[in-house]
N, C-alpha and C. Protein backbone atom coordinates (compact mmCIF):
# COMPACT_ATOMS: atom_id res chain seq x y z
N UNK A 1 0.85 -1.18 0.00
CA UNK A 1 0.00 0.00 0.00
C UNK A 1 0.89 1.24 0.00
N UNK A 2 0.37 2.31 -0.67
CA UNK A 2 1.01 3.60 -0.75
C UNK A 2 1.49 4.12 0.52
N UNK A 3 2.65 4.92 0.59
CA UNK A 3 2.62 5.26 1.81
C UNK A 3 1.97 6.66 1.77
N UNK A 4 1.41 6.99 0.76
CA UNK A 4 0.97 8.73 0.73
C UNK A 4 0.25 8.65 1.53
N UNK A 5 -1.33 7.58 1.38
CA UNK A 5 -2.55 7.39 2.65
C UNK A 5 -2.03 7.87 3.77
N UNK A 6 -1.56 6.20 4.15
CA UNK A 6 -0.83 6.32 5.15
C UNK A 6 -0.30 7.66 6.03
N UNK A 7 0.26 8.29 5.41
CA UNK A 7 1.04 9.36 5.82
C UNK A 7 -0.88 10.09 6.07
N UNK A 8 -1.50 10.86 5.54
CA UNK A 8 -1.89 11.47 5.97
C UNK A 8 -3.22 11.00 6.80
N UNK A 9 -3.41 9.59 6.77
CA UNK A 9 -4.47 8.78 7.57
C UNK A 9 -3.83 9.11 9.19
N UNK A 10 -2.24 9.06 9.18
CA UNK A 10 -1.87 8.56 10.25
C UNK A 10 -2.53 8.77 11.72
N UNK A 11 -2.79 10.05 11.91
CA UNK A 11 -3.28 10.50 13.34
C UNK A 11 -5.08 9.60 13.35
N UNK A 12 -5.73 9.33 12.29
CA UNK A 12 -6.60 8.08 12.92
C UNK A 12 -6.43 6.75 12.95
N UNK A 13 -5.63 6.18 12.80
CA UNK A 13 -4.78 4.92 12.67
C UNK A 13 -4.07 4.62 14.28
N UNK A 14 -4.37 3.05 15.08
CA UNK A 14 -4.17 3.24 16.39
C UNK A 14 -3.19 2.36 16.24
N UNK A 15 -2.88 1.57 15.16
CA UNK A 15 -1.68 0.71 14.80
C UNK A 15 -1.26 0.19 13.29
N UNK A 16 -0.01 0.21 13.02
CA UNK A 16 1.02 0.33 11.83
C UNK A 16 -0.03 -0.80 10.86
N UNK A 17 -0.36 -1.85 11.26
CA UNK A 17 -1.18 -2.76 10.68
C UNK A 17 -2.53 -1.79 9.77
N UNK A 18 -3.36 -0.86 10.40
CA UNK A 18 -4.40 -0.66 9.70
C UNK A 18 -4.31 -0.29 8.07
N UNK A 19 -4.64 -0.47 7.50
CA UNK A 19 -4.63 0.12 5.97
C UNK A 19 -5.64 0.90 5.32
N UNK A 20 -5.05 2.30 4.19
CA UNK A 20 -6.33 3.18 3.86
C UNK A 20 -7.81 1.88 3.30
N UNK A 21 -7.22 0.58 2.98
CA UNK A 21 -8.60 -0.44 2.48
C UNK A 21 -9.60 -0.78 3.78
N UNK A 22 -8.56 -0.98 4.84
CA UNK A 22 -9.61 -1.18 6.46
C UNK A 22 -10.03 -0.09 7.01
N UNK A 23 -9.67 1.20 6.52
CA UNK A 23 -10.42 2.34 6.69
C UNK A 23 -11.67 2.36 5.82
N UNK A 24 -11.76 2.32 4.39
CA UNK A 24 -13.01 2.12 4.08
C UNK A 24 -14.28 1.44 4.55
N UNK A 25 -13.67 0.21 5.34
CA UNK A 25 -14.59 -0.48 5.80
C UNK A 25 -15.44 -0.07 7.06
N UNK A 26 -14.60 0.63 7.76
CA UNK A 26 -14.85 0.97 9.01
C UNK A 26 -15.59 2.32 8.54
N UNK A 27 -15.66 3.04 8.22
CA UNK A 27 -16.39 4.14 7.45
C UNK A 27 -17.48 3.24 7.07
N UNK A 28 -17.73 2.53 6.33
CA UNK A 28 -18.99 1.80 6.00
C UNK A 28 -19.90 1.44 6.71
N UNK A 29 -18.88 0.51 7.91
CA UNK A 29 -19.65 0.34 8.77
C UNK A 29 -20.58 1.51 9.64
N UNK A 30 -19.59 2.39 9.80
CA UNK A 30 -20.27 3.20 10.80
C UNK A 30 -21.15 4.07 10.27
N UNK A 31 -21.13 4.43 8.96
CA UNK A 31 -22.51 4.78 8.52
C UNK A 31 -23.48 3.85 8.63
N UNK A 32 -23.41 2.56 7.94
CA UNK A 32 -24.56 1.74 8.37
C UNK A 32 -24.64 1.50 10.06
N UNK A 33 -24.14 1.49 10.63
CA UNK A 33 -24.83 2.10 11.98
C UNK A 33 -25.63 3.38 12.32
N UNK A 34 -25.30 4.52 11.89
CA UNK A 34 -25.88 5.63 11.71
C UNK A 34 -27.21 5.36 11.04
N UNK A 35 -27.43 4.39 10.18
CA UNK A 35 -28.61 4.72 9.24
C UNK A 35 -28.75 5.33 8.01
N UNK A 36 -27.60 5.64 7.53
CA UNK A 36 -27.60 5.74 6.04
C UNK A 36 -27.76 5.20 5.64
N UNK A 37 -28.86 5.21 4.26
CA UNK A 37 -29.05 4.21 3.32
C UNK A 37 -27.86 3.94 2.25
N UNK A 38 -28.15 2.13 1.69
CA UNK A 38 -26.86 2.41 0.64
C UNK A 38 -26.34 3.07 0.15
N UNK A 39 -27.09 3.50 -0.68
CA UNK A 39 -26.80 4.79 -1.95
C UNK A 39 -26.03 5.81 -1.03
N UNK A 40 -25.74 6.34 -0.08
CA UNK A 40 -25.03 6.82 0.29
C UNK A 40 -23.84 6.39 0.89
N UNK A 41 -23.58 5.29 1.32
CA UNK A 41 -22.61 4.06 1.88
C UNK A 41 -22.13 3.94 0.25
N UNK A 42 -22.50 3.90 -0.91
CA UNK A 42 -21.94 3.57 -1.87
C UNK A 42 -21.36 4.57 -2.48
N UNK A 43 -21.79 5.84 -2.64
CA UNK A 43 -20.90 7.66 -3.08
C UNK A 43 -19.68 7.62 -2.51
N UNK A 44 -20.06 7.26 -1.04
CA UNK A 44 -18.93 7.43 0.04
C UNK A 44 -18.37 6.87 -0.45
N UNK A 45 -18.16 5.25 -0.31
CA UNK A 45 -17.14 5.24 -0.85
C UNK A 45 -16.73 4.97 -2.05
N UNK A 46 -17.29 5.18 -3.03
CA UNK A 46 -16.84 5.71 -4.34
C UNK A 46 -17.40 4.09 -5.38
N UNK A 47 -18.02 3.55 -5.41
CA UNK A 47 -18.99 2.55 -5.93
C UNK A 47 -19.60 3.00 -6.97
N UNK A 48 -20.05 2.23 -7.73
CA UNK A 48 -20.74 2.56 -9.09
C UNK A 48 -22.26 2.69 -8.68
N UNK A 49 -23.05 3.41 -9.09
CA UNK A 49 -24.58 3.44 -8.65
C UNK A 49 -25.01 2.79 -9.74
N UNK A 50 -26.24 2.09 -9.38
CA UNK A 50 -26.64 1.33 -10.70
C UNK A 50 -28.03 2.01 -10.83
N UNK A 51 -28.60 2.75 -10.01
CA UNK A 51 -29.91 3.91 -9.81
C UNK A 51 -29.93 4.46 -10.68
N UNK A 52 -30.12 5.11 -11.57
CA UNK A 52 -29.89 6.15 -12.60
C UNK A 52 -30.72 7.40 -11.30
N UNK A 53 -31.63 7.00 -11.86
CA UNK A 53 -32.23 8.05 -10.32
C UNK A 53 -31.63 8.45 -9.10
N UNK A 54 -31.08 7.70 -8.65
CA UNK A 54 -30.27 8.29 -7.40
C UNK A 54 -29.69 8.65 -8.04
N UNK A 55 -28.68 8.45 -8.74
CA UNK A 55 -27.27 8.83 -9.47
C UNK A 55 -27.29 10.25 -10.19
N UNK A 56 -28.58 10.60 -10.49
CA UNK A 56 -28.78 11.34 -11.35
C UNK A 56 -29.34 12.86 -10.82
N UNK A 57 -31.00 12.57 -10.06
CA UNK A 57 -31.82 14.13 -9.88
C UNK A 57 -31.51 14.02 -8.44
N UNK A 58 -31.21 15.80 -8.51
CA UNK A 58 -31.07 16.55 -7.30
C UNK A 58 -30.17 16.81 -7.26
N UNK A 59 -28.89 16.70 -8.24
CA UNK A 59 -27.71 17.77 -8.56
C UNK A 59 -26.98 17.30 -7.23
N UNK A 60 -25.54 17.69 -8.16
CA UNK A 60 -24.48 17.67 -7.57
C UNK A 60 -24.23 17.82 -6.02
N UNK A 61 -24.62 19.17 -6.05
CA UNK A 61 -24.58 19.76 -4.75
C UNK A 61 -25.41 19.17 -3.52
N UNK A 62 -26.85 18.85 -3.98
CA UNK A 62 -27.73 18.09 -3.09
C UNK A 62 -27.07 17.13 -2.57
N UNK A 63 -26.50 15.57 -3.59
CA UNK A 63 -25.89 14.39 -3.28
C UNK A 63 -24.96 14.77 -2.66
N UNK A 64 -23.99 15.62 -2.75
CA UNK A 64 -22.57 16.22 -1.75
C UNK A 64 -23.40 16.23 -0.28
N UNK A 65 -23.85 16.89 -0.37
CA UNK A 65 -24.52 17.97 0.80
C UNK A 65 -25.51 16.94 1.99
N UNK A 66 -26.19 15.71 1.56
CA UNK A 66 -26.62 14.46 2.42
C UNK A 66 -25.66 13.83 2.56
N UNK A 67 -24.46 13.24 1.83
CA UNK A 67 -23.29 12.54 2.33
C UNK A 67 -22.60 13.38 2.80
N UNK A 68 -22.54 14.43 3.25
CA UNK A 68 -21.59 15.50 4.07
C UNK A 68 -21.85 15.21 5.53
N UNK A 69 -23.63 15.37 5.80
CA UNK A 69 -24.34 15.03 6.93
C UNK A 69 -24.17 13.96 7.29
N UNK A 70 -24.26 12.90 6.82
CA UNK A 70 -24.54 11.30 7.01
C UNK A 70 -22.58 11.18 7.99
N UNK A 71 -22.33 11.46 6.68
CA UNK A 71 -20.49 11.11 7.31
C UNK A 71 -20.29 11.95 8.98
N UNK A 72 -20.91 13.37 8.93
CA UNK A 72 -20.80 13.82 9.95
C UNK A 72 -21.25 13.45 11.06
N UNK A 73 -22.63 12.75 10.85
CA UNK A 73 -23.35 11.73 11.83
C UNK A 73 -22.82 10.50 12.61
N UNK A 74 -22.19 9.93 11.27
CA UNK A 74 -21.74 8.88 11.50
C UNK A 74 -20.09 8.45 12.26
N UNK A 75 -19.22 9.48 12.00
CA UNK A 75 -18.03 9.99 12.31
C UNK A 75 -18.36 10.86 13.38
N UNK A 76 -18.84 12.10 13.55
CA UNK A 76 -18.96 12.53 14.65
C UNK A 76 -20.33 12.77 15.35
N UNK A 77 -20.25 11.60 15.78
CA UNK A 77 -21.65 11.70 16.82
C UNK A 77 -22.18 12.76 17.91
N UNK A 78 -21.21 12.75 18.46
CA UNK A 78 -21.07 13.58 19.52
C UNK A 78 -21.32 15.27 19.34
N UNK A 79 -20.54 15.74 18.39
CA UNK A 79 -20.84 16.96 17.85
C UNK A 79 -22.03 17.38 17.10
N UNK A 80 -22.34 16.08 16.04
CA UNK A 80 -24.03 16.16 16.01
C UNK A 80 -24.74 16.14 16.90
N UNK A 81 -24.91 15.29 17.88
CA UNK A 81 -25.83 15.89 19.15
C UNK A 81 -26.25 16.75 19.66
N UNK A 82 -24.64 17.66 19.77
CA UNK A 82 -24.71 18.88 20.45
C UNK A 82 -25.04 20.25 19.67
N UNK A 83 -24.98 19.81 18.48
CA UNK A 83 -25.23 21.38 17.91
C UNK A 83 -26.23 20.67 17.04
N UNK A 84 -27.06 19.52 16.90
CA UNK A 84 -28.35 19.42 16.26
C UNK A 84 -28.00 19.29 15.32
């Protein structure tokens, strides 16, 4: 594996073993704990949509802008709580 990831994953990484591929997963997971639906578990991490519809209406910015939230939910819980 690259060491570029690496290098800038490092400060969430709790040992030399993890890799930017077991980071994806763990991101996955923890949205599907959160409650994101696929289609957003799949943008994230960068998957082919087979939706044309999802994939397609409500523009760019919309699809950014729910996986912005979702990740923020899902990654930081705590700070979502507190500021709603």
């Amino acid at each position: 594996m690259s060491t570029i990831p690496k290098k800038y994953l490092g400060d969430y990484r709790t040992n030399d073993r993890q890799t930017p591929y077991g980071l994806r997963h763990r991101v996955a997971a923890k949205l599907r704990s959160a409650g994101a639906e696929q289609i957003v578990i799949d943008r994230v991490l960068g998957h082919a949509i087979e939706d044309v519809g999802a994939a397609t209406y409500g523009g760019v910015e919309d699809r950014l802008e729910v996986d912005r939230k979702w990740l923020k939910k899902a990654l930081f819980p705590l700070d979502t709580e507190l500021r709603g």
